[in-house]
Protein backbone atom coordinates (compact mmCIF):
# COMPACT_ATOMS: atom_id res chain seq x y z
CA UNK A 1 11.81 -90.64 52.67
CA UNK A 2 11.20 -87.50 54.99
CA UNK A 3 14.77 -86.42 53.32
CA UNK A 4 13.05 -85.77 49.93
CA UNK A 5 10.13 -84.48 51.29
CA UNK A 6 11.82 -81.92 52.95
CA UNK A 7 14.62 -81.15 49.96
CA UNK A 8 11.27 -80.18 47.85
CA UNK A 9 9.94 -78.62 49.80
CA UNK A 10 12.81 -76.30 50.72
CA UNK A 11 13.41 -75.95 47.08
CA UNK A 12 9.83 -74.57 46.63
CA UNK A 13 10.28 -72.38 49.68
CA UNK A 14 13.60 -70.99 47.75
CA UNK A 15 11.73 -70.55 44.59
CA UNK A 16 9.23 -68.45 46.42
CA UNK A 17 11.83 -66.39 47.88
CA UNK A 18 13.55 -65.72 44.51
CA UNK A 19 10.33 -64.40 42.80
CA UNK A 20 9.59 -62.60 46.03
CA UNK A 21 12.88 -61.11 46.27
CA UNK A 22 14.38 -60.73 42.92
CA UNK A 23 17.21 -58.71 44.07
CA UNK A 24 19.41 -57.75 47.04
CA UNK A 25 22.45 -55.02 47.89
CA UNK A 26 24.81 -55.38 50.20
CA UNK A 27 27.47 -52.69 51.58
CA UNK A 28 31.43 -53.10 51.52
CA UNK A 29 33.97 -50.81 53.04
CA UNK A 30 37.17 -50.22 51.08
CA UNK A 31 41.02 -48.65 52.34
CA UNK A 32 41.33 -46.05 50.03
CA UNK A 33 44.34 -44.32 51.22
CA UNK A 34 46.76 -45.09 54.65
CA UNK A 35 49.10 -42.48 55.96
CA UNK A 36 50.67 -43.79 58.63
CA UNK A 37 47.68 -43.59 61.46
CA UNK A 38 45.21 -41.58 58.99
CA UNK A 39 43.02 -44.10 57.01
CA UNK A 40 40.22 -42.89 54.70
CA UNK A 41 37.48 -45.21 53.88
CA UNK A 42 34.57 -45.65 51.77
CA UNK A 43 31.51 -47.64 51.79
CA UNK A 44 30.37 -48.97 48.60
CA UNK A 45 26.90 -50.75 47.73
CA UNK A 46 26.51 -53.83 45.49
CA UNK A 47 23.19 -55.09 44.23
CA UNK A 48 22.63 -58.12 42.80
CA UNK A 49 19.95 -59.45 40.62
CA UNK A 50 18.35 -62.40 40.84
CA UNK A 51 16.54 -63.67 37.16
CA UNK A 52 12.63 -64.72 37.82
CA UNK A 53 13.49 -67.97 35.73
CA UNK A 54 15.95 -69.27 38.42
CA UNK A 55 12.68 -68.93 40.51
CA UNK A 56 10.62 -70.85 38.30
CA UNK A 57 12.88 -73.40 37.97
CA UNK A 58 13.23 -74.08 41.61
CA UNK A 59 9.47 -74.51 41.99
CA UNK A 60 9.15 -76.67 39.34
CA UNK A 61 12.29 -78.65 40.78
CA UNK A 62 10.33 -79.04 43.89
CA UNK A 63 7.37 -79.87 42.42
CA UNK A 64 9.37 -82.72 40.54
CA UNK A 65 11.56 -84.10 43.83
CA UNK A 66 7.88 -83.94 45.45
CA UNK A 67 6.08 -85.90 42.89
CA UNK A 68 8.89 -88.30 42.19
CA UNK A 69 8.91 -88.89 46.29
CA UNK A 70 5.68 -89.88 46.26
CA UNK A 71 5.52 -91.93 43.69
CA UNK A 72 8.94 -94.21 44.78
CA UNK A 73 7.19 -94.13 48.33
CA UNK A 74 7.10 -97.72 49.48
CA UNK A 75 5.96 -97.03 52.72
């Protein structure tokens, strides 16, 4: 039973996270051009956006896996 416990609350803790963070970049580096030993580079930055209802819904998942784990407790 400490299995659900733990999935809900780590699926709360993700939720949280989401709302807190609703978006993140990272950085890539490209080969642009290669002549022979010369290489040229770049470095580009992609952000991605995270929607506040995919936060939402994994609170209220968490809140559900909680609530259905302690009501199937037979301990």
């Amino acid at each position: 039973m400490k299995a659900i416990y733990i999935s809900g609350i780590a699926l709360i803790v993700m939720g949280a996270a989401v709302l807190a963070f609703d978006h993140y970049s990272y950085t890539t580096t490209d080969k642009i051009l290669q002549i022979g030993p010369l290489t040229a580079t770049a470095q580009q930055t992609h952000t991605v956006s995270l929607p506040p209802i995919l936060g939402w819904l994994l609170i209220g998942g968490g809140a559900c896996v909680l609530a259905f784990g302690a009501l199937t407790n037979k301990d």
